[in-house]
Structure formats: structure tokens, C-alpha cells
Protein backbone atom coordinates (compact mmCIF):
# COMPACT_ATOMS: atom_id res chain seq x y z
CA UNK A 1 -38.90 -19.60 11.28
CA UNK A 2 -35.50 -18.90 11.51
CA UNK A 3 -33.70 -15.41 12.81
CA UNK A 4 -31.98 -14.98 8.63
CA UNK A 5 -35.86 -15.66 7.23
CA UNK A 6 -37.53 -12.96 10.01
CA UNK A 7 -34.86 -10.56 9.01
CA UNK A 8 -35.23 -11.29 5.08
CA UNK A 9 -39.04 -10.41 5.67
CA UNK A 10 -38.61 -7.32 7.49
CA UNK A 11 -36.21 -6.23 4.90
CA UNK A 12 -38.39 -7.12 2.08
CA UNK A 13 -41.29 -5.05 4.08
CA UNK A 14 -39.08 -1.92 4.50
CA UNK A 15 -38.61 -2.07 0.73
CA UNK A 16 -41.94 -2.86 -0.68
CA UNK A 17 -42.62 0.87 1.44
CA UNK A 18 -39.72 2.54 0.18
CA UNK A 19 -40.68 1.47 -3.19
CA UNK A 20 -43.75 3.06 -3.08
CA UNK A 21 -42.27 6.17 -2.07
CA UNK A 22 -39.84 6.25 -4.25
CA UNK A 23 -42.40 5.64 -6.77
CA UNK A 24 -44.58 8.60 -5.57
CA UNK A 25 -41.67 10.50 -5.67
CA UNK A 26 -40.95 10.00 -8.87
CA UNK A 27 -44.35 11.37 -10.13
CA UNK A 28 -43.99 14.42 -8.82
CA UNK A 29 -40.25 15.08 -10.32
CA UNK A 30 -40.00 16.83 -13.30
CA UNK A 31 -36.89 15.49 -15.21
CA UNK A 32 -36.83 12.11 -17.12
CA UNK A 33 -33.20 11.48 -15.65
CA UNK A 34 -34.12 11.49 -12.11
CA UNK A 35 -37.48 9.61 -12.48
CA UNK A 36 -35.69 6.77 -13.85
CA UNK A 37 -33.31 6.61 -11.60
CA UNK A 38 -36.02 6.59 -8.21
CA UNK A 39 -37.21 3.59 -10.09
CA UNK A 40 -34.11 1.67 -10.88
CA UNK A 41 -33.18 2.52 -7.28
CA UNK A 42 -36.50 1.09 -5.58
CA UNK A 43 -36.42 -1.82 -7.87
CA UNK A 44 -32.32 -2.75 -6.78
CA UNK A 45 -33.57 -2.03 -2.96
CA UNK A 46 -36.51 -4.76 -3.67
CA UNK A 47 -33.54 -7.21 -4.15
CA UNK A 48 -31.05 -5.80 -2.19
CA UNK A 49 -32.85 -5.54 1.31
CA UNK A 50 -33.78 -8.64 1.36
CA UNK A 51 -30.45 -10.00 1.38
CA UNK A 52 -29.05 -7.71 3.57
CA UNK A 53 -32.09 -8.33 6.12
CA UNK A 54 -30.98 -12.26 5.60
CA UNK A 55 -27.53 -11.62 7.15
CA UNK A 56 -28.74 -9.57 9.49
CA UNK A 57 -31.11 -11.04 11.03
CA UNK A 58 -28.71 -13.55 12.59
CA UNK A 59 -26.40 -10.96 13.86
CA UNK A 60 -28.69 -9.00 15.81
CA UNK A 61 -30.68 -12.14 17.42
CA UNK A 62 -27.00 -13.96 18.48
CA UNK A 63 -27.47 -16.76 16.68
């Protein structure tokens, strides 16, 4: 398993947990507006992590 796959996991990890608490979040906010936008904002981090933990990962193991 390559350094870009390792980092690709950990970023998926750190935003499968920031989804969630984004999601909690969200219940406990009162306008529509600002629920909807936690959620569109954990979803684009489920994507978006990823990727940026696939470049990463490289970088900080020298490879």
C-alpha cells in the first residue's frame, strides 16, 4: 500500500468523522439555510479529503 493510498484513507477517515459532526450539528441548528449548508459541506469534504489526503500522502512520507 502505497504512501498516496495511506493518505487517501486517512483523509477519507477524518471526513467520515467530520461528517457526522457536521451532521449532529446540523440537528441542533435552528434555520433551514444553515442546516443545508452543514450538509452540502460534509458531503463536498467526503470527496474532497480524500483527494487532498491522496497528494498528500506522498509529500509528507518523501516519496
Amino acid at each position: 500500500m502505497g504512501a498516496a493510498t495511506i493518505g487517501a484513507l486517512a483523509g477519507l477517515a477524518v471526513a467520515i468523522v467530520d461528517f457526522f459532526l457536521l451532521r449532529l450539528l446540523a440537528t441542533r441548528v435552528d434555520l433551514d439555510e444553515t442546516k443545508r449548508v452543514l450538509k452540502i459541506t460534509g458531503i463536498s469534504q467526503l470527496v474532497l479529503l480524500p483527494v487532498v489526503g491522496w497528494f498528500a500522502g506522498p509529500l509528507i512520507a518523501g516519496e
